[in-house]
N, C-alpha and C. Protein backbone atom coordinates (compact mmCIF):
# COMPACT_ATOMS: atom_id res chain seq x y z
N UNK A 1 41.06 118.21 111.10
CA UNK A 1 41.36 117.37 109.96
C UNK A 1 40.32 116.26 109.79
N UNK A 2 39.84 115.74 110.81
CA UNK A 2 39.03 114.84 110.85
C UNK A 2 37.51 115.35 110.34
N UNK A 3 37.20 116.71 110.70
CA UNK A 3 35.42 117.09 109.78
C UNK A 3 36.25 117.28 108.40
N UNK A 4 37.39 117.27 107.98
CA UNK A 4 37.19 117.50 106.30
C UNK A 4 37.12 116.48 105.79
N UNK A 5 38.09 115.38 106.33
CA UNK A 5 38.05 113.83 105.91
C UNK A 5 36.71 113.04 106.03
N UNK A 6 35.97 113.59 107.28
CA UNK A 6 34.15 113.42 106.82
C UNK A 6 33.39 113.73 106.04
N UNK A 7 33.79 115.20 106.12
CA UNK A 7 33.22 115.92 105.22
C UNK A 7 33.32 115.33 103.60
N UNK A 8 34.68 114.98 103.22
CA UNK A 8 34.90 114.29 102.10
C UNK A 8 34.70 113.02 102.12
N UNK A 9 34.11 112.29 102.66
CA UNK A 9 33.71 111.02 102.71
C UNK A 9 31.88 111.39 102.40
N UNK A 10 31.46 112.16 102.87
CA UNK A 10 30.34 111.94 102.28
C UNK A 10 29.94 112.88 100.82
N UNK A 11 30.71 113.78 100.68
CA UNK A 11 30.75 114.30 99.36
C UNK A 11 31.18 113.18 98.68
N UNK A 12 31.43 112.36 98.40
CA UNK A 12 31.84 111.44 97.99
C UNK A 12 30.95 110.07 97.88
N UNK A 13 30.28 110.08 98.68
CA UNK A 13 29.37 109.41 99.26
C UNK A 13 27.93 109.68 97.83
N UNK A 14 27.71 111.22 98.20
CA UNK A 14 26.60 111.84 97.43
C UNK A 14 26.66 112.00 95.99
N UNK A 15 28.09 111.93 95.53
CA UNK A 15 28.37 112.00 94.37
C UNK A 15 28.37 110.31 93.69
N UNK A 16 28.84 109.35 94.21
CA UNK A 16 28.32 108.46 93.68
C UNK A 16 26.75 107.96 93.35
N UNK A 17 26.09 108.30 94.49
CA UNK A 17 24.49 108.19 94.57
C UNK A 17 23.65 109.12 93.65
N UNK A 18 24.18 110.11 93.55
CA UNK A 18 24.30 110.88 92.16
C UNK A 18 24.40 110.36 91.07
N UNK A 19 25.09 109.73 91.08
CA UNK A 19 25.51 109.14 89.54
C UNK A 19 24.93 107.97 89.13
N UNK A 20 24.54 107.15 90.67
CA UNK A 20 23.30 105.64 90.48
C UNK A 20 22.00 106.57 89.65
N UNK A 21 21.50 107.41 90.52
CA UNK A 21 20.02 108.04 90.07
C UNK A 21 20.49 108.65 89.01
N UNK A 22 21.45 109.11 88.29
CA UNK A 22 21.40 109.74 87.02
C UNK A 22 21.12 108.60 86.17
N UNK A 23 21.95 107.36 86.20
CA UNK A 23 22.11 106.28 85.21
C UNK A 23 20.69 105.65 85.17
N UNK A 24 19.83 105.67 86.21
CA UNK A 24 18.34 105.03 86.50
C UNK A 24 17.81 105.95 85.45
N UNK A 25 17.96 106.96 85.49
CA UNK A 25 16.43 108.48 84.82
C UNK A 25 17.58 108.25 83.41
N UNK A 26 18.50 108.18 82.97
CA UNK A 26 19.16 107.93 81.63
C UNK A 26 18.32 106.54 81.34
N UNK A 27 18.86 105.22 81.65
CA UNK A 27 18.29 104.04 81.42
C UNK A 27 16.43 104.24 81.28
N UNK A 28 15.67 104.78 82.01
CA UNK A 28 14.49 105.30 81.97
C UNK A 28 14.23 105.51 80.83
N UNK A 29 14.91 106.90 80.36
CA UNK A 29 14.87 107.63 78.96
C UNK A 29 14.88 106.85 77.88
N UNK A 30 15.98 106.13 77.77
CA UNK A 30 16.11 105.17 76.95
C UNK A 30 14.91 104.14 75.94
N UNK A 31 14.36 103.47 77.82
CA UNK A 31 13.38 102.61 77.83
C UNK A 31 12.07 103.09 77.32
N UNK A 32 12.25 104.04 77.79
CA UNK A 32 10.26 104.99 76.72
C UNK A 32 10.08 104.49 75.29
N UNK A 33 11.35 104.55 74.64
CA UNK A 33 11.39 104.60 73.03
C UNK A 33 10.27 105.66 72.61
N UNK A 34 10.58 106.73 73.34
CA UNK A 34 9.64 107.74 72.55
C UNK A 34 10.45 108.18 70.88
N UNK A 35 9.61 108.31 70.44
CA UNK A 35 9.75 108.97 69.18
C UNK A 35 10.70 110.23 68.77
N UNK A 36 9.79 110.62 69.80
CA UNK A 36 10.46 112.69 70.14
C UNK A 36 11.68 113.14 70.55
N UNK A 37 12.03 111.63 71.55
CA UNK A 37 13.31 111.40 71.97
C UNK A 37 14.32 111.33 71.26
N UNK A 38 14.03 110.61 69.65
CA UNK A 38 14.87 109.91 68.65
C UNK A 38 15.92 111.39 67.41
N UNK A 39 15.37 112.49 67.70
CA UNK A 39 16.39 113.42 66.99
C UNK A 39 17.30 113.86 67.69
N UNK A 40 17.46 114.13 69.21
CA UNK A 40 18.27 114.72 69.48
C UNK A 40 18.55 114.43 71.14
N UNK A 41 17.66 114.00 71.23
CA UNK A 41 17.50 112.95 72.56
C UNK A 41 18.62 111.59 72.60
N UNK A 42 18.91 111.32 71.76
CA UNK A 42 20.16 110.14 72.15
C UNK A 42 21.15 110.90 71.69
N UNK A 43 21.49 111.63 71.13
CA UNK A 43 22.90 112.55 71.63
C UNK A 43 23.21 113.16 72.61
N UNK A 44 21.90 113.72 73.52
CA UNK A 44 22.21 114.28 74.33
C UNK A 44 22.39 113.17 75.59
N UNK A 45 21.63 112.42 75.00
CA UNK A 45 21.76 110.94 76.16
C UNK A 45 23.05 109.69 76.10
N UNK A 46 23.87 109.76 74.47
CA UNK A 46 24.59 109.47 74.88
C UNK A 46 25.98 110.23 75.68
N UNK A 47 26.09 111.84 75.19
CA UNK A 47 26.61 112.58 75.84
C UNK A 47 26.95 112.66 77.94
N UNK A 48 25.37 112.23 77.85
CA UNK A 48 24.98 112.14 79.39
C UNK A 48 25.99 111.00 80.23
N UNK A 49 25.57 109.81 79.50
CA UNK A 49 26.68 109.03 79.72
C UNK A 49 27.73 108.89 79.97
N UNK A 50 28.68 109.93 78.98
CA UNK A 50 30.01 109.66 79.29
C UNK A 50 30.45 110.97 80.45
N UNK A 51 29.58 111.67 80.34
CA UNK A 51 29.63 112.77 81.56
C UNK A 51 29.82 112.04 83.03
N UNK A 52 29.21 111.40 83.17
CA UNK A 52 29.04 110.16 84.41
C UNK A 52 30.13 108.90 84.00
N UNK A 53 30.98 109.06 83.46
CA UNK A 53 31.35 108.21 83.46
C UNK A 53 30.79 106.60 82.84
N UNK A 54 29.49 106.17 82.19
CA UNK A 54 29.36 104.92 82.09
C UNK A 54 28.93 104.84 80.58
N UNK A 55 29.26 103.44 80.56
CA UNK A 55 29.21 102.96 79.57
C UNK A 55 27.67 102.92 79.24
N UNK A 56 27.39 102.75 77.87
CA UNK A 56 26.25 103.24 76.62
C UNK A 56 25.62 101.71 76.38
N UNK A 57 24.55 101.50 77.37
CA UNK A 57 24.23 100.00 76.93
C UNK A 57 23.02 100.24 75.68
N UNK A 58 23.89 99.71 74.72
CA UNK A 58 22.84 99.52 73.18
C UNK A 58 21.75 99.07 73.63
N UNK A 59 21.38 97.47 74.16
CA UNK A 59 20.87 96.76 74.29
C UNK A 59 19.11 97.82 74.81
N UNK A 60 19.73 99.03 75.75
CA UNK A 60 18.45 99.73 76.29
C UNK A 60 18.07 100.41 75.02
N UNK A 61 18.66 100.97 74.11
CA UNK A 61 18.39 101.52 72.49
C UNK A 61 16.87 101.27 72.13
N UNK A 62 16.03 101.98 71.58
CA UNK A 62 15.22 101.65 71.11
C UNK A 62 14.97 100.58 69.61
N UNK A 63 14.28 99.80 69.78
CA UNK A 63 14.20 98.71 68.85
C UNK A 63 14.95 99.36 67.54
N UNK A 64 14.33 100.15 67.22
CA UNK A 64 14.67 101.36 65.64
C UNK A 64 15.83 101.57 65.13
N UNK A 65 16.91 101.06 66.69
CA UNK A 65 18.30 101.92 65.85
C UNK A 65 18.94 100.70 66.35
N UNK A 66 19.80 99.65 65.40
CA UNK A 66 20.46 98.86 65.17
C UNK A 66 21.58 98.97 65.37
N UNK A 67 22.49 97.84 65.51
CA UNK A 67 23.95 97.92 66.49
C UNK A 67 25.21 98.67 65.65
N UNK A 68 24.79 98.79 63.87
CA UNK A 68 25.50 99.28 63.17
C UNK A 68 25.27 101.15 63.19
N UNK A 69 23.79 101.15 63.60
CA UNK A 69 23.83 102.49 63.50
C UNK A 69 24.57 103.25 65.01
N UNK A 70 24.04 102.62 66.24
CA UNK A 70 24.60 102.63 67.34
C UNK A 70 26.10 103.01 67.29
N UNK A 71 26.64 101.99 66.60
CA UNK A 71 28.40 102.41 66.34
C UNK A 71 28.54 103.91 65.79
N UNK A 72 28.00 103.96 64.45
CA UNK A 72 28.32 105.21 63.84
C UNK A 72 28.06 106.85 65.03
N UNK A 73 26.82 106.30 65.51
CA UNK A 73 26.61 107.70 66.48
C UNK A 73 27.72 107.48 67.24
N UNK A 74 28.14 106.22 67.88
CA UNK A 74 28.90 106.39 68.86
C UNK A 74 30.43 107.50 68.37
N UNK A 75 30.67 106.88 67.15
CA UNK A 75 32.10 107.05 66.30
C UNK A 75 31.62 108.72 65.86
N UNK A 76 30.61 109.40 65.65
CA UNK A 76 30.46 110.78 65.07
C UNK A 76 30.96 111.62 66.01
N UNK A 77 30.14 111.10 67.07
CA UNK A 77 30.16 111.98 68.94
C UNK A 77 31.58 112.16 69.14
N UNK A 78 32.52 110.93 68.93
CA UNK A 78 33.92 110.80 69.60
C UNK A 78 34.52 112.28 68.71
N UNK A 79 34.39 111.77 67.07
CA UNK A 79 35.07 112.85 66.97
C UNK A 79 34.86 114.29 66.99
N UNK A 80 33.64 114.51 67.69
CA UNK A 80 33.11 115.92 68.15
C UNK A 80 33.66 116.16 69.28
């Protein structure tokens, strides 16, 4: 009983650390403000997000897309 309760302590372990380095290479993405990124790249990035669990910081958004447009993607996605 005790190697599964290890065992699940570090699966657990790896899955959070997982989810730090996902949110780093998301936040990353973000930060480029590539261009190329901007059709289909923040859907799939805000998608990414809620896969992991975290919240969608606008603020990393590229200059281009404003807090009103931000909402609307957010509000299209939900009801998809």
């Amino acid at each position: 009983m005790k190697e599964i309760n290890d065992e699940i302590k570090t699966l657990n372990f790896n899955k959070l650390n997982l989810k730090l380095y996902l949110r780093e290479i998301y936040y990353k993405m973000l930060r480029t403000n590539d261009e190329a990124m901007l059709e289909n790249g923040l859907v799939w990035l805000i998608k990414a997000f809620w896969f992991i669990n975290e919240e969608i910081p606008f603020e990393l958004f590229p200059k281009s897309i404003d807090q009103q447009t931000f909402e609307f993607l957010i509000e299209v996605l939900i009801e998809f």
